[in-house]
C-alpha atoms as a PDB file:
ATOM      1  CA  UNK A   1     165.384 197.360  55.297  1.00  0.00           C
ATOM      2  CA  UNK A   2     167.500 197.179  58.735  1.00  0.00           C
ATOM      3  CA  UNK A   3     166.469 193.379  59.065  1.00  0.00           C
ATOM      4  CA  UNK A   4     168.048 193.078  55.613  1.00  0.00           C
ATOM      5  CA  UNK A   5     171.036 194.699  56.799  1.00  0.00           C
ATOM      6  CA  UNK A   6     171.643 192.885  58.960  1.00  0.00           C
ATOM      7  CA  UNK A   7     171.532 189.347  57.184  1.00  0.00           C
ATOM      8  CA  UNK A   8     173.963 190.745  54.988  1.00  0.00           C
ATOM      9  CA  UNK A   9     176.452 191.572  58.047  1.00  0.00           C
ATOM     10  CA  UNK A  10     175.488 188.363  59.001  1.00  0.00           C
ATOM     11  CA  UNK A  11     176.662 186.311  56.230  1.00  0.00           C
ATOM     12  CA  UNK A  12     179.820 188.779  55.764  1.00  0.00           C
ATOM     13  CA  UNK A  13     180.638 188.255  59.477  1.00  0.00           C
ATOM     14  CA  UNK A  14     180.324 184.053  59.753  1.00  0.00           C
ATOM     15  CA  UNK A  15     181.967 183.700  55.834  1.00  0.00           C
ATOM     16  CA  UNK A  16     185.087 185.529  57.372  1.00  0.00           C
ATOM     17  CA  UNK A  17     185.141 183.599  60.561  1.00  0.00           C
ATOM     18  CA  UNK A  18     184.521 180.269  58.443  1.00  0.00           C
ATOM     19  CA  UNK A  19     188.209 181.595  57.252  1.00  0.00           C
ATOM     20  CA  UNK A  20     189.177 182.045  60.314  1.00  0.00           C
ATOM     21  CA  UNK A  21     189.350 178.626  61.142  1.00  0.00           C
ATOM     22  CA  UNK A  22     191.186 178.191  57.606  1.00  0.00           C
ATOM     23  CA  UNK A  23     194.004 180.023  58.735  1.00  0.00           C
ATOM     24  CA  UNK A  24     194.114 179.444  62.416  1.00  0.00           C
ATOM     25  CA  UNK A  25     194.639 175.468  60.948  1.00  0.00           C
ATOM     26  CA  UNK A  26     197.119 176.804  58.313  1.00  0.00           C
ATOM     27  CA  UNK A  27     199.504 178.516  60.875  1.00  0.00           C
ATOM     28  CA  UNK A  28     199.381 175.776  63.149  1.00  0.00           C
ATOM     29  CA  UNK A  29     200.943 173.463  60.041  1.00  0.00           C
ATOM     30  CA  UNK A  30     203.004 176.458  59.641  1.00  0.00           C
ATOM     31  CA  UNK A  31     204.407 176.258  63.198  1.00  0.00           C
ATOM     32  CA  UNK A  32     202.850 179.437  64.196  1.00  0.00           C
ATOM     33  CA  UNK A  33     201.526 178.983  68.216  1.00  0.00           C
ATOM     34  CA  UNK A  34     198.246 179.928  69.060  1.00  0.00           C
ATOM     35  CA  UNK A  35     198.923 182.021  71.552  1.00  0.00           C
ATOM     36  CA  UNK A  36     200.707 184.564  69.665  1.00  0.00           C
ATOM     37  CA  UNK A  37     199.209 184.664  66.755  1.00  0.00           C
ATOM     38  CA  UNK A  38     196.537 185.802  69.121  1.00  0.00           C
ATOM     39  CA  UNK A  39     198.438 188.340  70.476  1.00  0.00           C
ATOM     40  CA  UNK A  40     199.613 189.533  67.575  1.00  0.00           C
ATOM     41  CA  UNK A  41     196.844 189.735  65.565  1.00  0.00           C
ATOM     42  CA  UNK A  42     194.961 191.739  68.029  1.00  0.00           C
ATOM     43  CA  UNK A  43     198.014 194.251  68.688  1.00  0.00           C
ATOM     44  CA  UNK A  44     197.593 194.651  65.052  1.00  0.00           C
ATOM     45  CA  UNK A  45     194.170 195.515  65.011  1.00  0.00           C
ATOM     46  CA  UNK A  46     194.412 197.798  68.083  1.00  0.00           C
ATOM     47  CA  UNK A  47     197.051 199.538  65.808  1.00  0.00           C
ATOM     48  CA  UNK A  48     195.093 199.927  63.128  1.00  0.00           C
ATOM     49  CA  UNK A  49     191.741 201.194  64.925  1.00  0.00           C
ATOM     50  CA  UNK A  50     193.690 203.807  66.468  1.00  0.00           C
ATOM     51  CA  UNK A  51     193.900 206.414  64.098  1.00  0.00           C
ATOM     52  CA  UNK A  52     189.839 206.085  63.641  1.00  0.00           C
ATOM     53  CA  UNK A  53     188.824 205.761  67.078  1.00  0.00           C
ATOM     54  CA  UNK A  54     191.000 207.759  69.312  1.00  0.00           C
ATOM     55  CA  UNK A  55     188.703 211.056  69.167  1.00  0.00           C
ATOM     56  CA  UNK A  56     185.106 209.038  70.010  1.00  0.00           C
ATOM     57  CA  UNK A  57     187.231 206.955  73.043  1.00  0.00           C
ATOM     58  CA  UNK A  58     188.353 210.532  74.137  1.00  0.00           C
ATOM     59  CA  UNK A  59     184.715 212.153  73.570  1.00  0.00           C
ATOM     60  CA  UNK A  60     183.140 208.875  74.461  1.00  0.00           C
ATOM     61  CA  UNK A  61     185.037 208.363  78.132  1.00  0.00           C
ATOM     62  CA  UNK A  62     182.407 208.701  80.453  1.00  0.00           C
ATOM     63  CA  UNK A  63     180.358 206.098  78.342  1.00  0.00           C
ATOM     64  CA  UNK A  64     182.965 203.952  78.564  1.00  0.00           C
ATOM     65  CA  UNK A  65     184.057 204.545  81.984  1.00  0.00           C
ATOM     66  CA  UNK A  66     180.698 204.101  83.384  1.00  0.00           C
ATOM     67  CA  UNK A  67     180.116 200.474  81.745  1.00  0.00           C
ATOM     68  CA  UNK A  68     183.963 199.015  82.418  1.00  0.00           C
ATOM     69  CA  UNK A  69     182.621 195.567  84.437  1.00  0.00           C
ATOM     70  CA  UNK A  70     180.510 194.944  81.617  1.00  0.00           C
ATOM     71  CA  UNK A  71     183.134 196.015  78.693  1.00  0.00           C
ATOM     72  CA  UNK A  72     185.923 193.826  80.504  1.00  0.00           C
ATOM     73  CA  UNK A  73     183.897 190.875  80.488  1.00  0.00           C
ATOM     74  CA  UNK A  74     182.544 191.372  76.818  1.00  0.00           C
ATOM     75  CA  UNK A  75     186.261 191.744  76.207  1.00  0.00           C
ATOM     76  CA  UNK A  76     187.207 189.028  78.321  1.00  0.00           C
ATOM     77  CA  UNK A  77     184.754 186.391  76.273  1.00  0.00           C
ATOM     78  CA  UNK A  78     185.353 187.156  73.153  1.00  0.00           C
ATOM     79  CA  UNK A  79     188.896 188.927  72.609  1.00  0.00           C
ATOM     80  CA  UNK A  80     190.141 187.172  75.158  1.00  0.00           C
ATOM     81  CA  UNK A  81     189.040 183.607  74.904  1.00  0.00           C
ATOM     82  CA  UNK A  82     187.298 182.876  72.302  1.00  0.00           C
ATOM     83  CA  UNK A  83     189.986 183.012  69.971  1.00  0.00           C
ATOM     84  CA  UNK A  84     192.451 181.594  72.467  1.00  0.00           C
ATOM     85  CA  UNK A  85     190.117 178.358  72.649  1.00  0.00           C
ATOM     86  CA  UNK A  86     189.609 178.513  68.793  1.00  0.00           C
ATOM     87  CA  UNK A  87     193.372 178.634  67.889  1.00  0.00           C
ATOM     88  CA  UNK A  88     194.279 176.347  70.439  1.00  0.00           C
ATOM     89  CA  UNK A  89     191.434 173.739  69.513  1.00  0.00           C
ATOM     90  CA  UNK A  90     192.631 173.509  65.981  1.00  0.00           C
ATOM     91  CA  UNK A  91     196.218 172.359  67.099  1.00  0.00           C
ATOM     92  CA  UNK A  92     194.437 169.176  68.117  1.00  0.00           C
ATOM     93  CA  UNK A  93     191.179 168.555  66.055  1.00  0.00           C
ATOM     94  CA  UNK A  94     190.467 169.272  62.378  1.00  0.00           C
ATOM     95  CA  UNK A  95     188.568 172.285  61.172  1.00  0.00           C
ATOM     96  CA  UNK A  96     185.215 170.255  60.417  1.00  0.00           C
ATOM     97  CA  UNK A  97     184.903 169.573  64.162  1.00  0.00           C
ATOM     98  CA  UNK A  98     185.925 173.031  65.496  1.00  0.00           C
ATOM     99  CA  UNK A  99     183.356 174.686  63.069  1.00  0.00           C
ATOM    100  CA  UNK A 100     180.937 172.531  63.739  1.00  0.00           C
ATOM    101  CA  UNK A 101     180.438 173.586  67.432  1.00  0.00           C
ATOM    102  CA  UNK A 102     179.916 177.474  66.399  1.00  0.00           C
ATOM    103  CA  UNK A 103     176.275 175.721  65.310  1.00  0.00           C
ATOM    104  CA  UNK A 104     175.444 175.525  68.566  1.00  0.00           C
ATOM    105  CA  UNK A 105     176.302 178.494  69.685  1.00  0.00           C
ATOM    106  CA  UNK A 106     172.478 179.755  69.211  1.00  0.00           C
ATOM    107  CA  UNK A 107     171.425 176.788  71.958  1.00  0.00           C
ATOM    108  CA  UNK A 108     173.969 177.998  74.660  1.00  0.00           C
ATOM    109  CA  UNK A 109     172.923 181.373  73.742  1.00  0.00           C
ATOM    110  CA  UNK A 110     169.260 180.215  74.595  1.00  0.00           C
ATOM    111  CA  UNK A 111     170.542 178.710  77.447  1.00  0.00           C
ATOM    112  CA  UNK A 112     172.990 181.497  79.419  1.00  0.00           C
ATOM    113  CA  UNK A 113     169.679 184.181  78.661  1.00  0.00           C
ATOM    114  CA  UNK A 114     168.002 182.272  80.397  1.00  0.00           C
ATOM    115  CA  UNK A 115     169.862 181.381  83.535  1.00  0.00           C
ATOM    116  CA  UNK A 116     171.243 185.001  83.455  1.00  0.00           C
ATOM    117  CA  UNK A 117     167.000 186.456  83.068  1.00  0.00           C
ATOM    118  CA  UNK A 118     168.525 188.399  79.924  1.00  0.00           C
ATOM    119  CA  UNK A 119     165.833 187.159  77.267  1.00  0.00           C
ATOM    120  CA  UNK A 120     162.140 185.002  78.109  1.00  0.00           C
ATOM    121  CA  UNK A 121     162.593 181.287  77.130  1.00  0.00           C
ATOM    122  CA  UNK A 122     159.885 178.881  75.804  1.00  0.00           C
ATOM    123  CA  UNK A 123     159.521 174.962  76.240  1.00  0.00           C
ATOM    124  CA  UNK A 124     160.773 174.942  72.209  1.00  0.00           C
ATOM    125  CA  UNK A 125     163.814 176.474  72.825  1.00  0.00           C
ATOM    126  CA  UNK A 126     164.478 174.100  75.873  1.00  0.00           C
ATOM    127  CA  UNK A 127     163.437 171.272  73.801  1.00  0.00           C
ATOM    128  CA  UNK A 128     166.062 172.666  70.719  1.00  0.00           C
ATOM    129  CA  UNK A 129     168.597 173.652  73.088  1.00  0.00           C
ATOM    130  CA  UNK A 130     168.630 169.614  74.344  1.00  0.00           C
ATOM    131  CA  UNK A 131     169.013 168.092  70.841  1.00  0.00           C
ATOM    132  CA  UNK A 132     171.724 170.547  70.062  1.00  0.00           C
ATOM    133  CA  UNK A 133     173.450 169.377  72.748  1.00  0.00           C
ATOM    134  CA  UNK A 134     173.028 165.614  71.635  1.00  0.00           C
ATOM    135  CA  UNK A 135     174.129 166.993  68.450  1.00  0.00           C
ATOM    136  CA  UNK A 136     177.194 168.338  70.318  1.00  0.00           C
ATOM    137  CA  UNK A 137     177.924 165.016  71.782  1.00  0.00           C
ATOM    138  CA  UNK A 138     177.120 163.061  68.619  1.00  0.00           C
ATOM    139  CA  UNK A 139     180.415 165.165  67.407  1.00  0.00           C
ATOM    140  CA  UNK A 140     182.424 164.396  70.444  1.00  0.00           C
ATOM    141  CA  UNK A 141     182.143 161.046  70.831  1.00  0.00           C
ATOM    142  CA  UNK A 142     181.969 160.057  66.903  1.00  0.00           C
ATOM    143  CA  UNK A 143     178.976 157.797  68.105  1.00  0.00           C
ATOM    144  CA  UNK A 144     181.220 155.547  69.429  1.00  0.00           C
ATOM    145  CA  UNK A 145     180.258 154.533  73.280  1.00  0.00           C
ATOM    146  CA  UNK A 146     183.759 153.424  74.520  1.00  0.00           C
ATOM    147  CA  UNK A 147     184.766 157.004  73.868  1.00  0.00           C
ATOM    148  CA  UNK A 148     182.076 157.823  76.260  1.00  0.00           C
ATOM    149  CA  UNK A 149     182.840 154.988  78.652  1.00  0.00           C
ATOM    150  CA  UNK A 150     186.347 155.582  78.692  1.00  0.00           C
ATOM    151  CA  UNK A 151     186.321 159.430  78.701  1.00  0.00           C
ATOM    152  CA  UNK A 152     189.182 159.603  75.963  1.00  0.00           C
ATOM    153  CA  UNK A 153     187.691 162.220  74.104  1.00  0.00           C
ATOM    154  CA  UNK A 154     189.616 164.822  71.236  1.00  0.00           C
ATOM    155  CA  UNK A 155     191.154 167.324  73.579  1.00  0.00           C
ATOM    156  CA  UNK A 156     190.493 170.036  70.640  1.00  0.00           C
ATOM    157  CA  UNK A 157     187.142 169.215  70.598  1.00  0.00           C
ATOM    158  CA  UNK A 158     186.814 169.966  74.553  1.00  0.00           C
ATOM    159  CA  UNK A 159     188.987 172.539  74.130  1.00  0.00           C
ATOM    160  CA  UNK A 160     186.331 174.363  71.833  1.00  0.00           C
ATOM    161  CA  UNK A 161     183.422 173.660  73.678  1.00  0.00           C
ATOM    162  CA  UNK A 162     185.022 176.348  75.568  1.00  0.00           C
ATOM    163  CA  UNK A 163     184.942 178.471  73.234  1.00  0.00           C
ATOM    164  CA  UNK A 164     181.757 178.105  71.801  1.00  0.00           C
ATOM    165  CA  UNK A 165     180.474 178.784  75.606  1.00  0.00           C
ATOM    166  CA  UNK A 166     182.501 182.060  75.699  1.00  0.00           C
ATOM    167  CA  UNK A 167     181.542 183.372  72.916  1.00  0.00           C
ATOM    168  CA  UNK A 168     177.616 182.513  74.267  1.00  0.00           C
ATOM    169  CA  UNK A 169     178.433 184.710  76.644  1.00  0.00           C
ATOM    170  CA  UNK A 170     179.353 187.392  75.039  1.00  0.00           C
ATOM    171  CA  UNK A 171     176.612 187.398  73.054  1.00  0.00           C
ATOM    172  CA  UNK A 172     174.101 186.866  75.904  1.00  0.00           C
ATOM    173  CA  UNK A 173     175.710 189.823  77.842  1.00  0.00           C
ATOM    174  CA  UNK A 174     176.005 191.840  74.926  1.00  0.00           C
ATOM    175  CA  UNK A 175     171.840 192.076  75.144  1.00  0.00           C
ATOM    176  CA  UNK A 176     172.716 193.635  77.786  1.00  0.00           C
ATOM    177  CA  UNK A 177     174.586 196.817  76.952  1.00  0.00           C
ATOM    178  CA  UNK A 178     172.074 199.491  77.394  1.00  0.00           C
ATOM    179  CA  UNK A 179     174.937 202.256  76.043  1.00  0.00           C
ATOM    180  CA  UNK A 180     175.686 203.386  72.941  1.00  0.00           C
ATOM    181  CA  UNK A 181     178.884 203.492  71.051  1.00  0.00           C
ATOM    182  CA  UNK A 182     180.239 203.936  67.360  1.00  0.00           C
ATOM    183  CA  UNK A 183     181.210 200.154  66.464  1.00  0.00           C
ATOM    184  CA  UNK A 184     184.759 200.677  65.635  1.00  0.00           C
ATOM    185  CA  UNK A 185     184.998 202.544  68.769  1.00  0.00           C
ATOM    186  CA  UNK A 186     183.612 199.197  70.431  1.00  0.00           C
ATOM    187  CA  UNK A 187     185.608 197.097  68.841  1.00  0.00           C
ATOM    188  CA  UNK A 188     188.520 199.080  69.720  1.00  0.00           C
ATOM    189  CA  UNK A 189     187.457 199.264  73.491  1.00  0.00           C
ATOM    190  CA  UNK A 190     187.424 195.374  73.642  1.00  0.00           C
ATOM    191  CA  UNK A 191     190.337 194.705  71.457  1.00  0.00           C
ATOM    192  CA  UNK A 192     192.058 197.265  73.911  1.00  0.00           C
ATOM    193  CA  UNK A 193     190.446 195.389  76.906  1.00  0.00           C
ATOM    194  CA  UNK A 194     191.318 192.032  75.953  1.00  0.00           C
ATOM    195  CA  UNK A 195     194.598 192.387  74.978  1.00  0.00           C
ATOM    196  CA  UNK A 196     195.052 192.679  79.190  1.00  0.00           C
ATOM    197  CA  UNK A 197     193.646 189.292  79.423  1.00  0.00           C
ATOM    198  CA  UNK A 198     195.865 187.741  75.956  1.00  0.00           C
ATOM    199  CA  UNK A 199     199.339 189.084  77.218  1.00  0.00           C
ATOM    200  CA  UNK A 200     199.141 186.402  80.147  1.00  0.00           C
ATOM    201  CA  UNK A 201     198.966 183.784  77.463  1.00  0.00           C
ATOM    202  CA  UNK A 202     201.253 184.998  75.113  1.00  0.00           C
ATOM    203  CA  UNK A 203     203.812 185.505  77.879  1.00  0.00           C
ATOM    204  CA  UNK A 204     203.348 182.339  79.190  1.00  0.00           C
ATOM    205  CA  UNK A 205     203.110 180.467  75.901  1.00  0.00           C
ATOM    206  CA  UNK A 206     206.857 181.994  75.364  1.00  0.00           C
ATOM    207  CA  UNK A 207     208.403 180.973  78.609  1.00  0.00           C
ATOM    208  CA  UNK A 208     207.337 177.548  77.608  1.00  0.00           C
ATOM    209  CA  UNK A 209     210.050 177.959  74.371  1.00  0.00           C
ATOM    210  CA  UNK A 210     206.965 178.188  71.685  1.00  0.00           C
ATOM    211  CA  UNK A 211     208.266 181.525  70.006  1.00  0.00           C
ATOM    212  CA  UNK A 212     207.018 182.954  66.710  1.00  0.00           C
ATOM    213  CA  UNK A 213     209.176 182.807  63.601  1.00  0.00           C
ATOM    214  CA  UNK A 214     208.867 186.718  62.604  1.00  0.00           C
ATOM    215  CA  UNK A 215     208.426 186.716  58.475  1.00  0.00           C
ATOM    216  CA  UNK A 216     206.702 187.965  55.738  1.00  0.00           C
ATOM    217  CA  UNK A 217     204.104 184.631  56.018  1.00  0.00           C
ATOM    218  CA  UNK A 218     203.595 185.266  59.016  1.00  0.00           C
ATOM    219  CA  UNK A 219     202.712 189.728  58.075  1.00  0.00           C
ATOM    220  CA  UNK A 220     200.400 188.600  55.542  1.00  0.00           C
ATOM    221  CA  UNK A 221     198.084 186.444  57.504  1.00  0.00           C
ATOM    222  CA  UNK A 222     198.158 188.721  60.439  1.00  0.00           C
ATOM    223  CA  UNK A 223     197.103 191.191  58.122  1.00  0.00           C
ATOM    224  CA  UNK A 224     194.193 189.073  56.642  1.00  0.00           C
ATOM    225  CA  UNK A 225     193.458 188.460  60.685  1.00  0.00           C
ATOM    226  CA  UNK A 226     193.603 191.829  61.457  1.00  0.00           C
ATOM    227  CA  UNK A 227     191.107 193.372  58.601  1.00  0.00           C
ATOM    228  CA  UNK A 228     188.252 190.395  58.098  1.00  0.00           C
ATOM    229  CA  UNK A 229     187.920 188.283  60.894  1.00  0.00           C
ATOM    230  CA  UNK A 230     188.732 190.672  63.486  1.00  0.00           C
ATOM    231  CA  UNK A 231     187.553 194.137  62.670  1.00  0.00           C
ATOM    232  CA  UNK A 232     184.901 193.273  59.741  1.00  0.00           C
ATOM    233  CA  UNK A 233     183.292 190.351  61.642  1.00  0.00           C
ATOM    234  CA  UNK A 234     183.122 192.015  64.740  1.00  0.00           C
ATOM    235  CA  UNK A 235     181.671 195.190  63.110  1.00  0.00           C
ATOM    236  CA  UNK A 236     179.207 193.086  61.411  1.00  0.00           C
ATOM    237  CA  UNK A 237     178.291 190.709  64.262  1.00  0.00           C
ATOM    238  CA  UNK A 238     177.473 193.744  66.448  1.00  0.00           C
ATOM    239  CA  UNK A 239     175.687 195.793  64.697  1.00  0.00           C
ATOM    240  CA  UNK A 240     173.302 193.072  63.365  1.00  0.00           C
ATOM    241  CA  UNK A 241     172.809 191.949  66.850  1.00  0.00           C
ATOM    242  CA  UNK A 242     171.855 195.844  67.867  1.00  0.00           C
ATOM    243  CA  UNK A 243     169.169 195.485  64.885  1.00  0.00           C
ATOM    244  CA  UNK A 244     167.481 192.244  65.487  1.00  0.00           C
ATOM    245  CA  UNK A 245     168.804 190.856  68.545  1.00  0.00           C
ATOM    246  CA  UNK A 246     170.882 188.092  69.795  1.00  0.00           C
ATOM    247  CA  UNK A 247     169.005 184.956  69.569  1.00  0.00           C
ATOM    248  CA  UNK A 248     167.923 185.503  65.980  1.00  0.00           C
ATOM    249  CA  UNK A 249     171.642 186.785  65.075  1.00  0.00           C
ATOM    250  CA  UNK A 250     172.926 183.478  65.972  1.00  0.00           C
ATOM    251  CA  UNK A 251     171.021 181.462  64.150  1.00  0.00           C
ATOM    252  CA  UNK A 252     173.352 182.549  61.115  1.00  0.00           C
ATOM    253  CA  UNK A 253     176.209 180.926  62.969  1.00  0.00           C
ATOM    254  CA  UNK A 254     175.392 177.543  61.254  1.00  0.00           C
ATOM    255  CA  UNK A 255     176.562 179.057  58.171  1.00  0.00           C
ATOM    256  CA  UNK A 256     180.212 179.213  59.667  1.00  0.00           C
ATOM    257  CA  UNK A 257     180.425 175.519  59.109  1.00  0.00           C
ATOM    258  CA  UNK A 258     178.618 175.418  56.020  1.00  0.00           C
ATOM    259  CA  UNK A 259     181.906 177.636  54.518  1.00  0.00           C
ATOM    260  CA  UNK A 260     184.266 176.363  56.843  1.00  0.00           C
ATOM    261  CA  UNK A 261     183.465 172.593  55.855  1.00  0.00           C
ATOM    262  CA  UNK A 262     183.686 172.889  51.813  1.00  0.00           C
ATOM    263  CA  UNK A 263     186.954 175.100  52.533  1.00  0.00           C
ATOM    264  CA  UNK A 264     188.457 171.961  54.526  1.00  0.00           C
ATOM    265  CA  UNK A 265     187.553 169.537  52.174  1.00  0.00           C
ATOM    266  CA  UNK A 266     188.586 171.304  49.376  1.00  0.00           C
ATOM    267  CA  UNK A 267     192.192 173.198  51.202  1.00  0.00           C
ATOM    268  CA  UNK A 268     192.743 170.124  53.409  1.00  0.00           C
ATOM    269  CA  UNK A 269     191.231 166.661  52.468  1.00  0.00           C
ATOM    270  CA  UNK A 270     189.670 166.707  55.232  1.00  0.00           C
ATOM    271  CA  UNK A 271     186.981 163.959  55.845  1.00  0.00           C
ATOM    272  CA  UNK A 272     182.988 165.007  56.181  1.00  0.00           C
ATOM    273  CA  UNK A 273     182.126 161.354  58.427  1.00  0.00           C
ATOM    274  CA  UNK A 274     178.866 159.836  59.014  1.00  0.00           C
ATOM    275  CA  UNK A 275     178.939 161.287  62.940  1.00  0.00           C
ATOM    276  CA  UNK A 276     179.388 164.738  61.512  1.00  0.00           C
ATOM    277  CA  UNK A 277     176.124 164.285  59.275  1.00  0.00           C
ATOM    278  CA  UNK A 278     174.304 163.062  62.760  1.00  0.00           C
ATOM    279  CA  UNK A 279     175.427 165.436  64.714  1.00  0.00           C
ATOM    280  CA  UNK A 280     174.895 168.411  62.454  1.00  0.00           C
ATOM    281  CA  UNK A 281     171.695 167.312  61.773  1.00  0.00           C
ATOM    282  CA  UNK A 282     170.704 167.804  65.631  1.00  0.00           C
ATOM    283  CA  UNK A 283     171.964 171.077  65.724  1.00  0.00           C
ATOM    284  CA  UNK A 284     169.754 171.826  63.006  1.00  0.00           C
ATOM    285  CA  UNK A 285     166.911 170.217  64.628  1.00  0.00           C
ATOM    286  CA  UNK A 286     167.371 172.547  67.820  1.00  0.00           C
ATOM    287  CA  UNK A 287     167.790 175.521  65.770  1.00  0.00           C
ATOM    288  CA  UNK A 288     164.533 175.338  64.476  1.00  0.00           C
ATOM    289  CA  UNK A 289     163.011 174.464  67.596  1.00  0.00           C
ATOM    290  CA  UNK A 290     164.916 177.366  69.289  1.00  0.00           C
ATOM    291  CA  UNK A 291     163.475 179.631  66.468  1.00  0.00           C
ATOM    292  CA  UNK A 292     160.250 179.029  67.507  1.00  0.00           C
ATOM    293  CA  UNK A 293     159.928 182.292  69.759  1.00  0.00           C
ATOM    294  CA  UNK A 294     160.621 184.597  66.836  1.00  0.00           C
ATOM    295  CA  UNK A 295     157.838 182.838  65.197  1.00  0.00           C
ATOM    296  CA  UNK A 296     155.902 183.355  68.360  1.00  0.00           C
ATOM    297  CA  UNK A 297     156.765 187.019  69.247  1.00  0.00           C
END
């Protein structure tokens, strides 16, 4: 019954990130910059938490107080960068692409618990975590070797890459939370948290002239923002991963551009090309392969 759970949290949490990467492309054709709608969708959500959360931060303080290196840097991954890299990426590459990274999020996963000795790894997950990233690379380089030769690759789709290894590691370090907190409260903490680390960006995405055009467009999808991909997928993600664990909770991140990629062709015209197919393919591949120690536990 809790492994059911948390599939359904699963799907809830990846189908409202796969929008996610709807909107972040829809405010950047919008002229919203990344940066701020960052900022302000966060500030939102720190807003709204408040009211809900205030009394366990108070009665949870030593809690938190005790863990801050590790709540920083969960902050700092995921708050902090993840999004920045996501909204940024999608100002130079198209929504397929970006998506199609989260899919191998489960390999770097894989990957940073084992370099870090949070989780045991197995020759099958090495093996799955090398064809994802030939799956990775199938998508960077469109199978085309002068983009390798020349190095001219998407700077969106580098740009993401970056993301998708933040957001590894907050997953891989969030194995590693031995505490116990209500998951608003948590939410709250590292939406609190990395708001420190966004308010360098915002501030210096401003002095660079980018400023944000303050209208009721621009309410509404902070709203959205603020309630589905922020506080509902966060919600979600965590508490599945507290039920059955990181590596298994990110093998539902290939369903983020499952949505994400019938959403762009269908919102966007966006184009589903032959080195997508390849590449996604791979990923697949190494997720099965990386599944392979939850068959063998």
């Amino acid at each position: 019954m809790h492994s059911l759970k948390a599939y359904i949290m699963l799907v809830c949490a990846t189908l409202f990130w796969a929008v996610n990467f709807m909107v972040g492309k829809y405010a950047f054709f919008s002229n919203i910059p990344p940066m701020s709608l960052v900022f302000f969708r966060w500030s939102l959500v720190w807003l709204i938490l408040l009211p809900f959360t205030y009394k366990e931060i108070i009665k949870h303080k030593e809690i938190i107080l005790s863990n801050l290196p590790l709540l920083f840097f969960l902050a700092l991954t995921s708050v902090g960068l993840f999004n920045s890299f996501t909204y940024l990426s999608l100002v130079y590459t198209q929504v397929i692409n970006a998506s199609l990274f989260n899919t191998a999020i489960p390999a770097i996963i894989i990957l940073l618990c084992f370099l870090f000795k949070i989780e045991k790894t197995n020759k099958y997950q090495i093996l799955g975590l090398f064809v994802s990233v030939l799956g990775i690379l199938s998508i960077i380089t469109k199978l085309n070797l002068e983009i390798i030769l020349s190095l001219n690759f998407n700077k969106g789709d580098l740009i993401m890459v970056g993301g998708v290894i933040t957001w590894g590691l907050y997953s891989s370090f969030l194995k590693k939370k031995t505490f116990t907190l209500p998951l608003l409260t948590l939410v709250h903490v590292l939406c609190t948290f990395g708001l420190i680390f966004i308010l360098p960006q915002f501030l210096y995405e401003f002095s660079q002239g980018q400023i944000i055009d303050l209208n009721i467009n621009l309410f509404f999808i902070l709203i959205f923002l603020a309630l589905f991909p922020s506080i509902g997928s966060y919600y979600c993600w965590a508490g599945a991963v507290s039920i059955i664990g990181a590596n298994r909770a990110g093998i539902f991140l290939s369903l983020i551009p499952l949505f994400s990629t019938i959403m762009a062709i269908f919102f966007y015209n966006e184009k589903f090309q032959f080195f997508h197919l390849i590449g996604a393919v791979l990923i697949i591949i190494g997720l099965f392969l990386s599944n392979k120690e939850i068959k063998n536990a």
